[in-house]
PDB file of N, CA and C in Angstrom:
ATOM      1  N   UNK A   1      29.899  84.594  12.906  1.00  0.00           N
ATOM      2  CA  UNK A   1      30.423  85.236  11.707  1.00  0.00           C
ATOM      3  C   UNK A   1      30.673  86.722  11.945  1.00  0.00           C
ATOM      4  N   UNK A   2      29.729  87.295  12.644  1.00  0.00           N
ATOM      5  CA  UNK A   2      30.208  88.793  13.160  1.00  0.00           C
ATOM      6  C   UNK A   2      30.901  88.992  13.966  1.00  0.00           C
ATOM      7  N   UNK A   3      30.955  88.139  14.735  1.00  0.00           N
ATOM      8  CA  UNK A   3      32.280  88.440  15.768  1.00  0.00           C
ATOM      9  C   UNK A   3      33.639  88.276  14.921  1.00  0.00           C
ATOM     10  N   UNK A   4      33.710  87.150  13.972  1.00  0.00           N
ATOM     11  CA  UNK A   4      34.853  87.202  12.967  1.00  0.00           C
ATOM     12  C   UNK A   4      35.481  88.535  12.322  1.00  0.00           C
ATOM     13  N   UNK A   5      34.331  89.198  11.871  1.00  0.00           N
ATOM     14  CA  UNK A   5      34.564  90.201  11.135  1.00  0.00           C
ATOM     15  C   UNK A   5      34.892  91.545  12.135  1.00  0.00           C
ATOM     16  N   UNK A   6      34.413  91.530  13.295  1.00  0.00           N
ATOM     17  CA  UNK A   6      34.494  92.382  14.177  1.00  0.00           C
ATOM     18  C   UNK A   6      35.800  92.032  14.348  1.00  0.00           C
ATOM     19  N   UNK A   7      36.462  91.124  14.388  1.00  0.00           N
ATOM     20  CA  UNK A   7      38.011  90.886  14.776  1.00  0.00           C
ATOM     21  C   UNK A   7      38.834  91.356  13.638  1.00  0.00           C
ATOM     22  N   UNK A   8      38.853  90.742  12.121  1.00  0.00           N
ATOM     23  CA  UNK A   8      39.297  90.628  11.785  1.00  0.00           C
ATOM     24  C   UNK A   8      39.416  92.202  10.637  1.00  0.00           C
ATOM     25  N   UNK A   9      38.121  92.975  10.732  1.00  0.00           N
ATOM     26  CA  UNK A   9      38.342  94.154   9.760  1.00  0.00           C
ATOM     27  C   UNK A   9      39.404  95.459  10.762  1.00  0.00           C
ATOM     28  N   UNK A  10      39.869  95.595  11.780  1.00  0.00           N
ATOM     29  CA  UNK A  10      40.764  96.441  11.879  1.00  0.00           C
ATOM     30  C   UNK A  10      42.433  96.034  11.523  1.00  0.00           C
ATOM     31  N   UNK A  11      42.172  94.483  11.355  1.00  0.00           N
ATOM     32  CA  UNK A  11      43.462  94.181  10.323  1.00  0.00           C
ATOM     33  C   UNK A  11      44.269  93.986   9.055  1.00  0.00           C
ATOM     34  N   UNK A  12      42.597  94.203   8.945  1.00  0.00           N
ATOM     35  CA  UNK A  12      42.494  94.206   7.365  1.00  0.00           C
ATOM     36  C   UNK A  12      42.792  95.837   7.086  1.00  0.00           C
ATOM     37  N   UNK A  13      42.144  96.747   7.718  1.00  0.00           N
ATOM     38  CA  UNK A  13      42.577  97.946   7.246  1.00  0.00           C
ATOM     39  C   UNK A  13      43.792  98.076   8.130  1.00  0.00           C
ATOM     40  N   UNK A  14      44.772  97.728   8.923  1.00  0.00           N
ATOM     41  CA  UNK A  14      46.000  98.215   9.107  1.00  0.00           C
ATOM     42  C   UNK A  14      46.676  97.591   8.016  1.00  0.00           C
ATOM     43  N   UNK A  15      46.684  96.700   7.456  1.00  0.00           N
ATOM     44  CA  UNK A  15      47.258  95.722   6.234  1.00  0.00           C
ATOM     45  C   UNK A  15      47.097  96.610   5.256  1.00  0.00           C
ATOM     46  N   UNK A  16      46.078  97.569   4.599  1.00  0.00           N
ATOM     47  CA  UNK A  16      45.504  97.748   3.390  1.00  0.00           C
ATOM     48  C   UNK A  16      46.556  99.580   3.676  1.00  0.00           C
ATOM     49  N   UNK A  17      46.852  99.965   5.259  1.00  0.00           N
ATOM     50  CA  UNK A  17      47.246 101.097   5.030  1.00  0.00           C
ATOM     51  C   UNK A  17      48.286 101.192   5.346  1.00  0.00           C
ATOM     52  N   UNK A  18      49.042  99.962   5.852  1.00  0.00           N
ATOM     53  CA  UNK A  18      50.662  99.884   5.551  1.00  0.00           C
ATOM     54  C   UNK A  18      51.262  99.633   4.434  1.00  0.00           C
ATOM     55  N   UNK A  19      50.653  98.510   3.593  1.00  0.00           N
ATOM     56  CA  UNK A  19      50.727  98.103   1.918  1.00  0.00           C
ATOM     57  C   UNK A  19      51.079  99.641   1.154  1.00  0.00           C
ATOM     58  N   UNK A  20      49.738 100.321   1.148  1.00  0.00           N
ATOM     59  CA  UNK A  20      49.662 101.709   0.399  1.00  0.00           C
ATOM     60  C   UNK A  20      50.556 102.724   1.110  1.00  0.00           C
ATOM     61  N   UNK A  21      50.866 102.768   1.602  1.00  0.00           N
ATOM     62  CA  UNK A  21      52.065 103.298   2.482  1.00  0.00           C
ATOM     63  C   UNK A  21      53.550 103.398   2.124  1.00  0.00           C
ATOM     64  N   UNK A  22      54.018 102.177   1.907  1.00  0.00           N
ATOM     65  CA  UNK A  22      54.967 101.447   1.368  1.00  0.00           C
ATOM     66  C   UNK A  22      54.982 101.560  -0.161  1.00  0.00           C
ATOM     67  N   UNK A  23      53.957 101.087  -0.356  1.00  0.00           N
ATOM     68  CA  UNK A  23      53.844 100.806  -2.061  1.00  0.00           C
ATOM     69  C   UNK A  23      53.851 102.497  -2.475  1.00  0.00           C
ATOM     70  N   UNK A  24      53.630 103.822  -1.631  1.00  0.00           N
ATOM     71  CA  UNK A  24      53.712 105.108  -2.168  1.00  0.00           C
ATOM     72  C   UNK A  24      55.124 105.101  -2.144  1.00  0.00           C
ATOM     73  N   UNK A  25      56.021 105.237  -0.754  1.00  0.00           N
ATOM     74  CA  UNK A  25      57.709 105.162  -0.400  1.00  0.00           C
ATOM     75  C   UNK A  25      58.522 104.525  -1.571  1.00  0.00           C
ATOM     76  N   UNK A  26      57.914 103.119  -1.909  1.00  0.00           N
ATOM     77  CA  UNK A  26      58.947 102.531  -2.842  1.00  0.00           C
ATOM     78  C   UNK A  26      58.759 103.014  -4.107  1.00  0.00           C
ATOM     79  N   UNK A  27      58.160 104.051  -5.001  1.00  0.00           N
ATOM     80  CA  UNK A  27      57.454 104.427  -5.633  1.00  0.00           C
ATOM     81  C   UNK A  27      58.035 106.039  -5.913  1.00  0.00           C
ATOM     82  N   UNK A  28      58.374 106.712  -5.016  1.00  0.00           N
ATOM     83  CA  UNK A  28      58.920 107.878  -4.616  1.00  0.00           C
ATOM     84  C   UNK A  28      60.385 107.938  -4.561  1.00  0.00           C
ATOM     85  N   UNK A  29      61.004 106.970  -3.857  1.00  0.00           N
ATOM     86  CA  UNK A  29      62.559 106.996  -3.417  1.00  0.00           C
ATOM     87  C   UNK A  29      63.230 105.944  -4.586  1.00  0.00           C
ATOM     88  N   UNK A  30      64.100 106.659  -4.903  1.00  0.00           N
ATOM     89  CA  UNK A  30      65.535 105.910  -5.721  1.00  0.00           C
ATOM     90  C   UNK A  30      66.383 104.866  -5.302  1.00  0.00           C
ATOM     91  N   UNK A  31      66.369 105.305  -3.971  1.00  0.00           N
ATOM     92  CA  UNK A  31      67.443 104.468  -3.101  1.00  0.00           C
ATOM     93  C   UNK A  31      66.551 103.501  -2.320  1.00  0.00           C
ATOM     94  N   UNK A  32      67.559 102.141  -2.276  1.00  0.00           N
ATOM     95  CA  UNK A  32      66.974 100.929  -1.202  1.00  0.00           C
ATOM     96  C   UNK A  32      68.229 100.149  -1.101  1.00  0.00           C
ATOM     97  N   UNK A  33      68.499  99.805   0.168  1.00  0.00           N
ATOM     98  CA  UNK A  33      69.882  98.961   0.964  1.00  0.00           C
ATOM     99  C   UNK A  33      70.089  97.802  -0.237  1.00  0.00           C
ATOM    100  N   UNK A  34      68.722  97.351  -0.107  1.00  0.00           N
ATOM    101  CA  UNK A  34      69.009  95.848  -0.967  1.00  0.00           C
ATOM    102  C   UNK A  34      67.260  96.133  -2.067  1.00  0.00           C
ATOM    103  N   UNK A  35      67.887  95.368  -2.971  1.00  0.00           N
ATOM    104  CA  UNK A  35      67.176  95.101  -3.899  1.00  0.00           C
ATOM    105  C   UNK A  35      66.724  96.390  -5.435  1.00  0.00           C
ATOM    106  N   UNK A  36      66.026  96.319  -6.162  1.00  0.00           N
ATOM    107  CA  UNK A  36      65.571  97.391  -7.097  1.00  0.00           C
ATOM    108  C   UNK A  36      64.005  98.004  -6.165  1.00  0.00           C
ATOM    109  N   UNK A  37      63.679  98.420  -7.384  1.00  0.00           N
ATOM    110  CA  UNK A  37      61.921  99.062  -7.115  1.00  0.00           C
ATOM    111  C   UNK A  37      60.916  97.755  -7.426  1.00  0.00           C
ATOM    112  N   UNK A  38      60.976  96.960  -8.281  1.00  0.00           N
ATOM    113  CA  UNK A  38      60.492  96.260  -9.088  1.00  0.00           C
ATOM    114  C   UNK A  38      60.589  95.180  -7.941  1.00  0.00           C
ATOM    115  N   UNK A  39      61.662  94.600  -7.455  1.00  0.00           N
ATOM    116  CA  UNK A  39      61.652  93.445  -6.259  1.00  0.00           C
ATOM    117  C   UNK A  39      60.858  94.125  -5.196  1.00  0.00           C
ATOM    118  N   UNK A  40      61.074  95.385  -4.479  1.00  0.00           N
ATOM    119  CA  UNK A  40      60.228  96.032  -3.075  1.00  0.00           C
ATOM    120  C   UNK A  40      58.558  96.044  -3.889  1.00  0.00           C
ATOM    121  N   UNK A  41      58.264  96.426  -4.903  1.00  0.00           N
ATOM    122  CA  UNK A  41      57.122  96.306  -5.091  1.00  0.00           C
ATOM    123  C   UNK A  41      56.566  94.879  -5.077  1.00  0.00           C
ATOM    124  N   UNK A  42      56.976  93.925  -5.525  1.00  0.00           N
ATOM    125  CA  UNK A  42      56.475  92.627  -5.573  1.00  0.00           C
ATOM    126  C   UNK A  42      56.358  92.109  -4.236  1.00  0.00           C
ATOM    127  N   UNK A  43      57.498  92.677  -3.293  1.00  0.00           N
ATOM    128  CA  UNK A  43      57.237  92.619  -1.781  1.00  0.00           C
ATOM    129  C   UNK A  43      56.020  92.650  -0.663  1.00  0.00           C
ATOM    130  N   UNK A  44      55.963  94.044  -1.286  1.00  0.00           N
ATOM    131  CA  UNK A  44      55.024  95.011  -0.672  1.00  0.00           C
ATOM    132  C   UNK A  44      53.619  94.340  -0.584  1.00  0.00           C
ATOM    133  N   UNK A  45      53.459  94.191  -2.446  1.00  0.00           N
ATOM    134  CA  UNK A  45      51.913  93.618  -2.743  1.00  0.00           C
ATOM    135  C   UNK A  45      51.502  92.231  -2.201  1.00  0.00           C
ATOM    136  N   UNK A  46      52.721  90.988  -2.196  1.00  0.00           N
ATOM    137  CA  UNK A  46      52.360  89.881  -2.582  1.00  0.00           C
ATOM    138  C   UNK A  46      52.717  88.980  -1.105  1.00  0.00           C
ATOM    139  N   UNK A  47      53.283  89.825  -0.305  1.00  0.00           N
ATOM    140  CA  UNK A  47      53.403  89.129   0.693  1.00  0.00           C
ATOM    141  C   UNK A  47      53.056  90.151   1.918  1.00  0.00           C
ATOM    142  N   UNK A  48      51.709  90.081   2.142  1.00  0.00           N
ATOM    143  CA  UNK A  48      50.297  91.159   2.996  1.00  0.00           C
ATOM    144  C   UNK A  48      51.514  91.355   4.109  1.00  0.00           C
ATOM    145  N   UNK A  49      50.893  91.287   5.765  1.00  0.00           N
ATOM    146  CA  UNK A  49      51.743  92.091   6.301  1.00  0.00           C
ATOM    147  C   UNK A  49      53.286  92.567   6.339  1.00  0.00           C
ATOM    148  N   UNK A  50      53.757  91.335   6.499  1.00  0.00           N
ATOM    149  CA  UNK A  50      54.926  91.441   6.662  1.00  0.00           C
ATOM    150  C   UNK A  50      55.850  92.369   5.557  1.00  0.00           C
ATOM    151  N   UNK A  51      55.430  92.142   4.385  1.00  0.00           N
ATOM    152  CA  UNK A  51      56.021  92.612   3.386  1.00  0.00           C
ATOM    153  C   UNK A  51      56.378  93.940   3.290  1.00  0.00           C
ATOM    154  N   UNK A  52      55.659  94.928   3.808  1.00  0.00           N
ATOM    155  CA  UNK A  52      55.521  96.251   3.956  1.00  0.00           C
ATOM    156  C   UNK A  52      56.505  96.500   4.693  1.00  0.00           C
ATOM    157  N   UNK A  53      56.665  95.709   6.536  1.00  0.00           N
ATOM    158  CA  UNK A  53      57.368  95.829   7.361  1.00  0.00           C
ATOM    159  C   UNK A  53      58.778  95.082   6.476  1.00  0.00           C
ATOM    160  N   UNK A  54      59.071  94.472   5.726  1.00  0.00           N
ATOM    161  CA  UNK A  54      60.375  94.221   5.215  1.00  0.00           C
ATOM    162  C   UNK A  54      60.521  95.272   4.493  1.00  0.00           C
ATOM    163  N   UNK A  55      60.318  95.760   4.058  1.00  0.00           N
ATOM    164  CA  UNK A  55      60.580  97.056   3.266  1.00  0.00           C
ATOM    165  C   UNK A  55      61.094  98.341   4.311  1.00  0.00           C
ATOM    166  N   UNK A  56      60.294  98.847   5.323  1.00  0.00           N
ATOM    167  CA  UNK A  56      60.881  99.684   6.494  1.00  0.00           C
ATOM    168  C   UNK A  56      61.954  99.561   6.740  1.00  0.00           C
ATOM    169  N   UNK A  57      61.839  98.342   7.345  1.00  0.00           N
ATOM    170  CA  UNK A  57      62.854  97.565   8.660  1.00  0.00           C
ATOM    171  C   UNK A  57      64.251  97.657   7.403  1.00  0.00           C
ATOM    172  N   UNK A  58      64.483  96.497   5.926  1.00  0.00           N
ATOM    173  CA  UNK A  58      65.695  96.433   5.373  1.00  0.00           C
ATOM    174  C   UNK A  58      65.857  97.156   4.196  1.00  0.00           C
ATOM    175  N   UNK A  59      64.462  97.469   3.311  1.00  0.00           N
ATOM    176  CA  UNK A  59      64.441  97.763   2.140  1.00  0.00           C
ATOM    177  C   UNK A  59      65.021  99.238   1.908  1.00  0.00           C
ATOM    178  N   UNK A  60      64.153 100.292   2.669  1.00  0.00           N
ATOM    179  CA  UNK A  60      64.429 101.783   2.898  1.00  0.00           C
ATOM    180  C   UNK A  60      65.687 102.173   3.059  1.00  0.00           C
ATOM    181  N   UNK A  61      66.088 103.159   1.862  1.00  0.00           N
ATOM    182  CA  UNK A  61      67.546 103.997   1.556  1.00  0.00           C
ATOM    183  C   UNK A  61      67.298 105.006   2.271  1.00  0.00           C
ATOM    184  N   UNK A  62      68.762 105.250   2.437  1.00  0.00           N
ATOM    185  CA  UNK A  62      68.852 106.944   2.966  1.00  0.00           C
ATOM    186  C   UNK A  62      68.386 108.085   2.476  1.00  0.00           C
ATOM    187  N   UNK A  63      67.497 108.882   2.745  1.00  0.00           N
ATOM    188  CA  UNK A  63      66.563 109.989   2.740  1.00  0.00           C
ATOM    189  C   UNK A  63      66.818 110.830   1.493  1.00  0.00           C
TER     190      UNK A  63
END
């Protein structure tokens, strides 16, 4: 069980500080390629890693 957790808590906090990361960006900026604020947020929260990284990679407007 500790070796579990020894594995699994530095992913849990890269997860918890890309989420909040993202969830500040989409939160801040007006602009996004595709979608509203309201769709990138539901993103962000509800679908753990990846979601954040969809937001970078397609979601993020020009500066």
């Amino acid at each position: 069980m500790d070796n579990q957790l020894a594995l699994l808590l530095p992913v849990i906090i890269l997860e918890f500080i890309l989420a909040i990361t993202a969830l500040i960006h989409v939160i801040k900026h007006p602009n996004y390629r595709f979608g509203n604020k309201f769709i990138w947020i539901l993103v962000v929260l509800f679908i753990q890693i990846i979601g954040p990284i969809f937001y970078f990679i397609f979601g993020r407007g020009e500066e």
